[in-house]
PDB file of N, CA and C in Angstrom:
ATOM      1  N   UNK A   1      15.358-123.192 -28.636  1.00  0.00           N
ATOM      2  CA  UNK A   1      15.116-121.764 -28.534  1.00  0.00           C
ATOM      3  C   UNK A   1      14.004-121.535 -27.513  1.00  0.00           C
ATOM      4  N   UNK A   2      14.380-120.855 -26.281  1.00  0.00           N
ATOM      5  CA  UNK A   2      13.259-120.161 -25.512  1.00  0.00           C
ATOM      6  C   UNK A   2      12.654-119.249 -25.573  1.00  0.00           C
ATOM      7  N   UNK A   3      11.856-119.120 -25.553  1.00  0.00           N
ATOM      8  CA  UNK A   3      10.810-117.907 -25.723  1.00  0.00           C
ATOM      9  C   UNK A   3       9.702-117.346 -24.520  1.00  0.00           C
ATOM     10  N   UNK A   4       9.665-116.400 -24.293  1.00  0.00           N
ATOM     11  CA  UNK A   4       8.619-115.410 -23.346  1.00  0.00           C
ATOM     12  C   UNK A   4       7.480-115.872 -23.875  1.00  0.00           C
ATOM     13  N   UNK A   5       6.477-116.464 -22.998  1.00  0.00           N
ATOM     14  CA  UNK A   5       5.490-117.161 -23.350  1.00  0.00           C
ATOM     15  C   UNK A   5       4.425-116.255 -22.290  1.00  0.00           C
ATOM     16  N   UNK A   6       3.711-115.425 -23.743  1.00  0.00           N
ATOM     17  CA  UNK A   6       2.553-114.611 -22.859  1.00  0.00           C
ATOM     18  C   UNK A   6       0.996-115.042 -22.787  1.00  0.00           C
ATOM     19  N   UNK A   7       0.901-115.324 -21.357  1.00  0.00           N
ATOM     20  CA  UNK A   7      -0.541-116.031 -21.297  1.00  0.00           C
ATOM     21  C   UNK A   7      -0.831-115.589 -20.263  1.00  0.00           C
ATOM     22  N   UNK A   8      -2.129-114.954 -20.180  1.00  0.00           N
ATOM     23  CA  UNK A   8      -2.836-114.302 -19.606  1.00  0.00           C
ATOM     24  C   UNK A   8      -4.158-115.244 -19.009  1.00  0.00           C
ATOM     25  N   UNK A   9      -4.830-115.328 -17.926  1.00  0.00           N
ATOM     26  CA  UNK A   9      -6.106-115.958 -17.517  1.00  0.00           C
ATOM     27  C   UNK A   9      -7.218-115.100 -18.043  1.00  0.00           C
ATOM     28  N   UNK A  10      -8.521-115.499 -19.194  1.00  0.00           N
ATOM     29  CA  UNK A  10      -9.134-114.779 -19.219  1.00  0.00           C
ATOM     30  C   UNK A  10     -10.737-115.238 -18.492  1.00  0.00           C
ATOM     31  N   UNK A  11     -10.701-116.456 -18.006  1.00  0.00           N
ATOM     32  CA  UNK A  11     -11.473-116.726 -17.354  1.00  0.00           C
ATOM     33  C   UNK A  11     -11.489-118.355 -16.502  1.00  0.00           C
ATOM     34  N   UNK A  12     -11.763-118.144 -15.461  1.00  0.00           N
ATOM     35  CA  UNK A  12     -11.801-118.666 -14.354  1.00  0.00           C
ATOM     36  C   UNK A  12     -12.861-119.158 -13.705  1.00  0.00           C
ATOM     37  N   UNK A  13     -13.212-120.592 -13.915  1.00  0.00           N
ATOM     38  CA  UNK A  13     -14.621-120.697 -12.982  1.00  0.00           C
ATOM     39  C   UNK A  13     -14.355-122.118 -12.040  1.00  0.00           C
ATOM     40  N   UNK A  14     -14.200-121.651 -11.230  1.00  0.00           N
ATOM     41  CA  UNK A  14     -14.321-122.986  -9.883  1.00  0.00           C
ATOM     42  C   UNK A  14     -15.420-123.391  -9.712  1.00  0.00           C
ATOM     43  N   UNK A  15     -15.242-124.956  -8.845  1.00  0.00           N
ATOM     44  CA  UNK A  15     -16.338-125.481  -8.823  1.00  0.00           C
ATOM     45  C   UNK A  15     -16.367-126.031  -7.079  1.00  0.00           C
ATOM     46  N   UNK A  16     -17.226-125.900  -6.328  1.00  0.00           N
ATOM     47  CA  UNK A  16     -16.969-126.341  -5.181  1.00  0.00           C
ATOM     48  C   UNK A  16     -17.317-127.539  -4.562  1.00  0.00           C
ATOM     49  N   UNK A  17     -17.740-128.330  -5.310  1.00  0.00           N
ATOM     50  CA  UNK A  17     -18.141-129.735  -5.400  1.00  0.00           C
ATOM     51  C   UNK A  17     -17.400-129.907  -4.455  1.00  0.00           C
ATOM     52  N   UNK A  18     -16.720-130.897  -3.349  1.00  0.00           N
ATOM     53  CA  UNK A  18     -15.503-131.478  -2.784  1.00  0.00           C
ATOM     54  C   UNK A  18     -15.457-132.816  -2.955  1.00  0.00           C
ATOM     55  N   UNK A  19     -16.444-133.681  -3.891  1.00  0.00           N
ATOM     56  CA  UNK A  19     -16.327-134.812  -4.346  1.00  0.00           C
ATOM     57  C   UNK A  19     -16.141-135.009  -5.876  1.00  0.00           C
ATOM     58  N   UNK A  20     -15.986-134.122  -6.514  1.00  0.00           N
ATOM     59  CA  UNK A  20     -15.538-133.891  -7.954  1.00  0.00           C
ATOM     60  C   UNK A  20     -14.392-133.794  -7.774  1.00  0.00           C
ATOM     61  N   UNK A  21     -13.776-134.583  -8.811  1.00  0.00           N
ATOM     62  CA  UNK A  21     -12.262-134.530  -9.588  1.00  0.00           C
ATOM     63  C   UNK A  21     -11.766-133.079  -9.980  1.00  0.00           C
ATOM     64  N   UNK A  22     -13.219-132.728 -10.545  1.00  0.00           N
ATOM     65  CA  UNK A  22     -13.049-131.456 -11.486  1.00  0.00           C
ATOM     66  C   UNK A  22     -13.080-130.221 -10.656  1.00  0.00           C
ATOM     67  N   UNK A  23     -12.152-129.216 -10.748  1.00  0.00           N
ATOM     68  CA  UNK A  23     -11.952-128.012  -9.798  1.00  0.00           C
ATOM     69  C   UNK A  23     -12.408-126.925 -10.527  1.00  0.00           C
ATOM     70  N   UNK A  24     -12.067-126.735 -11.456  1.00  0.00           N
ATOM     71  CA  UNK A  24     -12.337-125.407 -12.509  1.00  0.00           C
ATOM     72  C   UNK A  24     -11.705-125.656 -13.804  1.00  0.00           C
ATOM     73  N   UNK A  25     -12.757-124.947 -14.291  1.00  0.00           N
ATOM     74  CA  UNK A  25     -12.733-124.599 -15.904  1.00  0.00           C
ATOM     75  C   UNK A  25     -11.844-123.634 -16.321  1.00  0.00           C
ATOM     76  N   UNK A  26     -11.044-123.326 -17.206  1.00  0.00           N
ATOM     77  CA  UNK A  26     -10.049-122.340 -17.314  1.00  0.00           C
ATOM     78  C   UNK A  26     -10.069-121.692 -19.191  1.00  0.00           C
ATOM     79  N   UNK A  27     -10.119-120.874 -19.183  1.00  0.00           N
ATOM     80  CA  UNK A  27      -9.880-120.055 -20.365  1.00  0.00           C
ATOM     81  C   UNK A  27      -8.743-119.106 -20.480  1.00  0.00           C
ATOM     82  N   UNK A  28      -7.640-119.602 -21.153  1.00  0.00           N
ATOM     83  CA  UNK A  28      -6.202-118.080 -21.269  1.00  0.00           C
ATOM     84  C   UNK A  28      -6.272-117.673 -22.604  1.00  0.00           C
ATOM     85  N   UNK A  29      -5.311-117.054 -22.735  1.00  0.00           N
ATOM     86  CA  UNK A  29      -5.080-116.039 -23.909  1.00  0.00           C
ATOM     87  C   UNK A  29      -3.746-116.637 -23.838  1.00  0.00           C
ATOM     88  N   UNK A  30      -2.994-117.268 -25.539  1.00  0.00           N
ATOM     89  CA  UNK A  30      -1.490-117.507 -25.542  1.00  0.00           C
ATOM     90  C   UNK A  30      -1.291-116.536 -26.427  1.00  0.00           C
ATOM     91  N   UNK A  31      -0.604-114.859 -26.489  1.00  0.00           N
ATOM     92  CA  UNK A  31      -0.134-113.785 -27.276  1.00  0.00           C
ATOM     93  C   UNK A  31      -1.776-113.496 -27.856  1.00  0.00           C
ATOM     94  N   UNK A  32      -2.037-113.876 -29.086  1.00  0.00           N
ATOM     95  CA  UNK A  32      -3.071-112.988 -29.560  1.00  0.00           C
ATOM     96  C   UNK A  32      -4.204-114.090 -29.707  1.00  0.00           C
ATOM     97  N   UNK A  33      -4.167-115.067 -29.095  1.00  0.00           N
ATOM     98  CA  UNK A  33      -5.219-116.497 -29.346  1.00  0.00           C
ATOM     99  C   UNK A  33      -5.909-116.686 -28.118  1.00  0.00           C
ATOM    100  N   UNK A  34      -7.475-117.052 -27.854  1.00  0.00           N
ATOM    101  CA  UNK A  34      -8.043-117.492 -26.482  1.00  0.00           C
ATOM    102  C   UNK A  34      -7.655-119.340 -26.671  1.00  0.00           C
ATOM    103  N   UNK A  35      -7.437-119.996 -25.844  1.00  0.00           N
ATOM    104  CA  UNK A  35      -7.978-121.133 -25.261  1.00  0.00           C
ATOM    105  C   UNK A  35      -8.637-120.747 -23.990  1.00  0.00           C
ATOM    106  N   UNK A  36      -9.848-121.953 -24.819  1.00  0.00           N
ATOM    107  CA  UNK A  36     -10.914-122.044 -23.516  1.00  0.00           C
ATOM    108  C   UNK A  36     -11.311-123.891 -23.439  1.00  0.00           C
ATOM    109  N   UNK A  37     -11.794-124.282 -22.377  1.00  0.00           N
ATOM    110  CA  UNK A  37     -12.007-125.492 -22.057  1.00  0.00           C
ATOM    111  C   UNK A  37     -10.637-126.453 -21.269  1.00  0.00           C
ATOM    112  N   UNK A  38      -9.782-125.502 -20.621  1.00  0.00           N
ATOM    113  CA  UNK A  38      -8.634-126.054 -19.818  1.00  0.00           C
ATOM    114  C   UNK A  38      -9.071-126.842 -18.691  1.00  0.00           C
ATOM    115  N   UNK A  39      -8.622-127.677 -18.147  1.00  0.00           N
ATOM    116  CA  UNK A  39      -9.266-128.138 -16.938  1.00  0.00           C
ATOM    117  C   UNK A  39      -8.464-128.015 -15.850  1.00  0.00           C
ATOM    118  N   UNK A  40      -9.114-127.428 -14.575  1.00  0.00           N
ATOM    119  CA  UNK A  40      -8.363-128.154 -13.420  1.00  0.00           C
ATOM    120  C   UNK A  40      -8.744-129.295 -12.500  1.00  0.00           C
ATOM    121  N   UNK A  41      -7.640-130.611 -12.429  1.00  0.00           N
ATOM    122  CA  UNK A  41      -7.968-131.600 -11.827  1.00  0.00           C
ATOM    123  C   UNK A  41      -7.542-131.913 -10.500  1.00  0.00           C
ATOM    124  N   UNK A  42      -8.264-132.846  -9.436  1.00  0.00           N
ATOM    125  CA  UNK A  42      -7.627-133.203  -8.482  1.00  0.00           C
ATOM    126  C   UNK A  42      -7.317-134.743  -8.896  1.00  0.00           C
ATOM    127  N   UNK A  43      -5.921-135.030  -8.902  1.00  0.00           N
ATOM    128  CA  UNK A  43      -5.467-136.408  -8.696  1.00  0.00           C
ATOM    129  C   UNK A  43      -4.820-136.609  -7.640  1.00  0.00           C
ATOM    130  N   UNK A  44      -3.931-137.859  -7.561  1.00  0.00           N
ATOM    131  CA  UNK A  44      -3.686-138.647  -6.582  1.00  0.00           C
ATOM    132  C   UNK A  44      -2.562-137.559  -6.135  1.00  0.00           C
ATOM    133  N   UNK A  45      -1.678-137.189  -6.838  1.00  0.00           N
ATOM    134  CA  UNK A  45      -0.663-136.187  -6.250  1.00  0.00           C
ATOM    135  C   UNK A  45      -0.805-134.841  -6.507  1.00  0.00           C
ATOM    136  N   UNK A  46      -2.340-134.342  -6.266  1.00  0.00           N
ATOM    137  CA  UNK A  46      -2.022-133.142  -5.858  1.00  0.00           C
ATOM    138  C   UNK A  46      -3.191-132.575  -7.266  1.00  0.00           C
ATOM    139  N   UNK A  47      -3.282-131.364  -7.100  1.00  0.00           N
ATOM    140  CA  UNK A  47      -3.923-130.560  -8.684  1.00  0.00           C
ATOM    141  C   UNK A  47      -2.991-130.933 -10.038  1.00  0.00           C
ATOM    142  N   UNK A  48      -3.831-130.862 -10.885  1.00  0.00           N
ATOM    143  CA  UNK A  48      -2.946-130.944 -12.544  1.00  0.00           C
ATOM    144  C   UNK A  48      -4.029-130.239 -13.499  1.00  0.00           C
ATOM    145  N   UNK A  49      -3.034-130.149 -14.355  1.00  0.00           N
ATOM    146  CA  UNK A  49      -3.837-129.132 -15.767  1.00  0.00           C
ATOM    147  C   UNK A  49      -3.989-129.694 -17.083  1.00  0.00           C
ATOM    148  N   UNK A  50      -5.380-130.124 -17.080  1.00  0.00           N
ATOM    149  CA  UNK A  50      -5.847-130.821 -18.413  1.00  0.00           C
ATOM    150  C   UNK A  50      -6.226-129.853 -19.569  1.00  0.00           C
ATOM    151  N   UNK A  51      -5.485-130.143 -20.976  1.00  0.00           N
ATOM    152  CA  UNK A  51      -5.699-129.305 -21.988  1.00  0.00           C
ATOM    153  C   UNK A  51      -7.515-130.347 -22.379  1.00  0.00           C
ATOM    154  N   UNK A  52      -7.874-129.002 -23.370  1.00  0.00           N
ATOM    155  CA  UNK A  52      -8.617-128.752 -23.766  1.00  0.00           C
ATOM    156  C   UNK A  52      -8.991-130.226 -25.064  1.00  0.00           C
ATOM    157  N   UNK A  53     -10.133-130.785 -24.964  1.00  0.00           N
ATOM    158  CA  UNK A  53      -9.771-132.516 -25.696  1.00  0.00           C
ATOM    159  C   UNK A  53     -11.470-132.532 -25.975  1.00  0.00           C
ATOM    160  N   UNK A  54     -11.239-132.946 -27.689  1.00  0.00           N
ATOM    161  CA  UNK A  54     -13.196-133.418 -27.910  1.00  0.00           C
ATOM    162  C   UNK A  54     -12.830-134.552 -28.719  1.00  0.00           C
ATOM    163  N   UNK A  55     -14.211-134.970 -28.579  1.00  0.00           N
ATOM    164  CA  UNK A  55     -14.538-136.618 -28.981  1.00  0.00           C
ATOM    165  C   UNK A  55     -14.620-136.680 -30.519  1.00  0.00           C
ATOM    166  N   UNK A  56     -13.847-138.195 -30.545  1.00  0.00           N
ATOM    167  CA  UNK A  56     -13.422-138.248 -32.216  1.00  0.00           C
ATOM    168  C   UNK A  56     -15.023-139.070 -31.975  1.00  0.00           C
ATOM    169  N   UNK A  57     -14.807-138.871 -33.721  1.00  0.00           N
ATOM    170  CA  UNK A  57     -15.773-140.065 -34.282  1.00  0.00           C
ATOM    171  C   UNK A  57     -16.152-141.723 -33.986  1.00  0.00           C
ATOM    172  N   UNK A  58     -14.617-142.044 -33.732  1.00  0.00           N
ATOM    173  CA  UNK A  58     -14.226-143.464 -32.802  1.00  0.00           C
ATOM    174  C   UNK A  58     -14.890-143.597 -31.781  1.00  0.00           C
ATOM    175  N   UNK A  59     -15.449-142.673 -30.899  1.00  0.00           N
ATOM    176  CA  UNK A  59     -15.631-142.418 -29.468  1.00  0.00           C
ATOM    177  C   UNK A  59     -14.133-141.972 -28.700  1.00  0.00           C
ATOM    178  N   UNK A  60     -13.196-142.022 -29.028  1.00  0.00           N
ATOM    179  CA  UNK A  60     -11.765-141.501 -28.215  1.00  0.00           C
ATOM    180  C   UNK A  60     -11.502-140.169 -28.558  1.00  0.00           C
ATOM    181  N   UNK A  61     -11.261-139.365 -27.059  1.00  0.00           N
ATOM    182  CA  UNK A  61     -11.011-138.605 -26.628  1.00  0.00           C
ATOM    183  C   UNK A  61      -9.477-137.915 -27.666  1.00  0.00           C
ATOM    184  N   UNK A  62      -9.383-136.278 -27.830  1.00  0.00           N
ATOM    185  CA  UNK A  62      -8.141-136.105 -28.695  1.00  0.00           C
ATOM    186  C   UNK A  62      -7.867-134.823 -28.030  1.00  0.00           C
ATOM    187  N   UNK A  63      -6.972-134.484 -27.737  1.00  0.00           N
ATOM    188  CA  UNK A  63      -6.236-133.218 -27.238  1.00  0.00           C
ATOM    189  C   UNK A  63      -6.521-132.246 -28.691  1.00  0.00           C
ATOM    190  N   UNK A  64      -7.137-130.847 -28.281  1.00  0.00           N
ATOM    191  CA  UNK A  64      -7.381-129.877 -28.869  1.00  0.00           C
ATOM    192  C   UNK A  64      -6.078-129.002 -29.452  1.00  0.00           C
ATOM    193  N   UNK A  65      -5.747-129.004 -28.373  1.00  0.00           N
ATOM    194  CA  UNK A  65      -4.217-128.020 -27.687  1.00  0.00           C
ATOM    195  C   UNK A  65      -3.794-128.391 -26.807  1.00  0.00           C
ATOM    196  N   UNK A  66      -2.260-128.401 -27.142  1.00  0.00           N
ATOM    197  CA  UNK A  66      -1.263-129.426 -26.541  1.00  0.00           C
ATOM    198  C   UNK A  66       0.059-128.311 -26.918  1.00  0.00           C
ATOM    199  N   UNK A  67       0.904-128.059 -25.255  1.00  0.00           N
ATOM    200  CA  UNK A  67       1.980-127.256 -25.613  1.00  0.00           C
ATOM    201  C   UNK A  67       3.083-128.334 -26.054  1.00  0.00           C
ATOM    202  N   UNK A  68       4.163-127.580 -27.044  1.00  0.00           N
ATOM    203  CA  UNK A  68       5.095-128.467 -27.997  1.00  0.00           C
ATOM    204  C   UNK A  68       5.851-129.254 -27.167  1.00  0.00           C
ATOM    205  N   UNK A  69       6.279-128.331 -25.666  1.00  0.00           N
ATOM    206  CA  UNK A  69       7.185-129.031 -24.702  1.00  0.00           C
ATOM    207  C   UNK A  69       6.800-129.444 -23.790  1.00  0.00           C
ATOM    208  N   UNK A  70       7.623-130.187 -22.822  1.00  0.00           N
ATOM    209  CA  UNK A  70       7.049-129.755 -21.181  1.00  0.00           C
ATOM    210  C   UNK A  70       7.486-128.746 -20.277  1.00  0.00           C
ATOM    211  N   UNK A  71       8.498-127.797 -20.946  1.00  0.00           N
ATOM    212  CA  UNK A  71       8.887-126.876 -20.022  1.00  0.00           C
ATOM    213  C   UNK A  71       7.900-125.677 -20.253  1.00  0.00           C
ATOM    214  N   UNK A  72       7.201-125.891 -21.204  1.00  0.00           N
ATOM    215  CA  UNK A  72       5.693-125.252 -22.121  1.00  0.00           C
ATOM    216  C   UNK A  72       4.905-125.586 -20.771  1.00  0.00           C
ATOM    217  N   UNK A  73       4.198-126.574 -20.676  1.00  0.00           N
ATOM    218  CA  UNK A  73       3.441-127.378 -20.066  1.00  0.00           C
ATOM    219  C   UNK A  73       3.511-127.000 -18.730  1.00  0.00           C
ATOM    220  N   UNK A  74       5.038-127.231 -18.730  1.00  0.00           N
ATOM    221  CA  UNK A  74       5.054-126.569 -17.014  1.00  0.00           C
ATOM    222  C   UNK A  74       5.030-125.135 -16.621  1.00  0.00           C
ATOM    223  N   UNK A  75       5.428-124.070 -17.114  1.00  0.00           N
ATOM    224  CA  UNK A  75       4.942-123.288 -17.343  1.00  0.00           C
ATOM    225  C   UNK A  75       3.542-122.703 -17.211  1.00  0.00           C
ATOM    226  N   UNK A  76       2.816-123.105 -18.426  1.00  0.00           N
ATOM    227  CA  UNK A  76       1.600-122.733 -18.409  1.00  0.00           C
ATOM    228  C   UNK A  76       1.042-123.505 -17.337  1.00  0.00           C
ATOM    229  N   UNK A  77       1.168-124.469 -16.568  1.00  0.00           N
ATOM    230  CA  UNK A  77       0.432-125.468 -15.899  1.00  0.00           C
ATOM    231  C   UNK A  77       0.525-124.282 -14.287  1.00  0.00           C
ATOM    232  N   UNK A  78       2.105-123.770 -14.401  1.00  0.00           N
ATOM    233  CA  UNK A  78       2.242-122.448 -12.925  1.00  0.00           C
ATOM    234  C   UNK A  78       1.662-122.036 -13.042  1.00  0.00           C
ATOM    235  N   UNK A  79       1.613-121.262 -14.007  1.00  0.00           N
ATOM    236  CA  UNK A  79       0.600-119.663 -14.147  1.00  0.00           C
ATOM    237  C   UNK A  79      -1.090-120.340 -13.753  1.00  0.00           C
ATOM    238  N   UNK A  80      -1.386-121.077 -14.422  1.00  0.00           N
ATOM    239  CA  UNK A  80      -3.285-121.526 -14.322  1.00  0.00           C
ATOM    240  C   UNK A  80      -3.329-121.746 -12.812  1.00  0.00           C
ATOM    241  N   UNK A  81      -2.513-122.668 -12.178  1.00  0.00           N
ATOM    242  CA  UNK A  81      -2.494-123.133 -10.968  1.00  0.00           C
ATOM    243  C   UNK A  81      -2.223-122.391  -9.920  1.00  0.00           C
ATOM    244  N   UNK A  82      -1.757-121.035  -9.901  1.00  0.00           N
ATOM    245  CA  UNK A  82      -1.538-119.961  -8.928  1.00  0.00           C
ATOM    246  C   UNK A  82      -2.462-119.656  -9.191  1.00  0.00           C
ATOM    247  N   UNK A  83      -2.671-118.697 -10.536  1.00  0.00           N
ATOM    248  CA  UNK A  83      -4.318-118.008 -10.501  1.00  0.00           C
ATOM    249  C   UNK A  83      -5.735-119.041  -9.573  1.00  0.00           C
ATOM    250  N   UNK A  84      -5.494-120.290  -9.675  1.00  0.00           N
ATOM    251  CA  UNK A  84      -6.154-120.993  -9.207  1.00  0.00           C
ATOM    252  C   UNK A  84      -6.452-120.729  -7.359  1.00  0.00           C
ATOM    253  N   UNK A  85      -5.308-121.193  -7.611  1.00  0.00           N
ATOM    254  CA  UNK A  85      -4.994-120.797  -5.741  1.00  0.00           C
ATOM    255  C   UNK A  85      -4.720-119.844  -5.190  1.00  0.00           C
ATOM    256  N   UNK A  86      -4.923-118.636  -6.171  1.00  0.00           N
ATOM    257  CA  UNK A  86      -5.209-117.193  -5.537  1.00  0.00           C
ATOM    258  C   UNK A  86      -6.552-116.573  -5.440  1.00  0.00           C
ATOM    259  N   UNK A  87      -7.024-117.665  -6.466  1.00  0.00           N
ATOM    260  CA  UNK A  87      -8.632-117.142  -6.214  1.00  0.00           C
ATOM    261  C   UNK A  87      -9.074-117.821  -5.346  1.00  0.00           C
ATOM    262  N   UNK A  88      -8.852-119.020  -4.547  1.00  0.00           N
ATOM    263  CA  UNK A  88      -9.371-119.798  -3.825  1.00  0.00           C
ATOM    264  C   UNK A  88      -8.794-119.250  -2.306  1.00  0.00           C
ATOM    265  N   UNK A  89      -7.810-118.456  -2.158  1.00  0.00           N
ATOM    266  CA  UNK A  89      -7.568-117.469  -1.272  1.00  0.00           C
ATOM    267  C   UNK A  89      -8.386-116.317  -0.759  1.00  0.00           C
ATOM    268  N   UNK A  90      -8.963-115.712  -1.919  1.00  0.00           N
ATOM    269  CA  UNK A  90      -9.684-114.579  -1.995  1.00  0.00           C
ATOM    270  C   UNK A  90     -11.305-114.864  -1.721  1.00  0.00           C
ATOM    271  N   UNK A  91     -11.477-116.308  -2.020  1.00  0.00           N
ATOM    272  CA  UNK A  91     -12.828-116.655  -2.202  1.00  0.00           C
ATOM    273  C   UNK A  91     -12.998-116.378  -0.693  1.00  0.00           C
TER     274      UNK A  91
END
């Protein structure tokens, strides 16, 4: 079952480092919920979109929020990543 998946950017903060991995911090809205602590990364092929992940007790890292699919994933990964590169247009 597909569904209209409403997510909104509610905040946006780039970073201009050009030797950081890390590009910006991202906060959306999925329907009536904020996530905040999204990441944007530079890897080997290009930008990608890291969900939101805190440290277990173990010391290992755990995904906060994690969409169910990847057509989820990909999705939400467009939307963050244009807003991304529309603000980096405007900047």
């Amino acid at each position: 079952m597909r569904q209209y998946m409403d997510v909104q950017i509610v905040r946006l903060r780039r970073f201009d480092d050009s030797d950081s991995k890390l590009k910006a911090f991202v906060d959306v809205s999925v329907g009536e919920f904020i996530v905040k602590g999204l990441r944007i990364l530079q890897g080997r092929e290009g930008l990608f979109l890291q969900m939101p992940c805190e440290q277990g007790k173990d010391g290992r890292w755990y995904s906060c929020f994690y969409p169910k699919t990847s057509e989820a994933y990909q999705s939400l990964s467009r939307i963050v990543l244009e807003a991304y590169n529309k603000k980096s247009r405007s900047d």
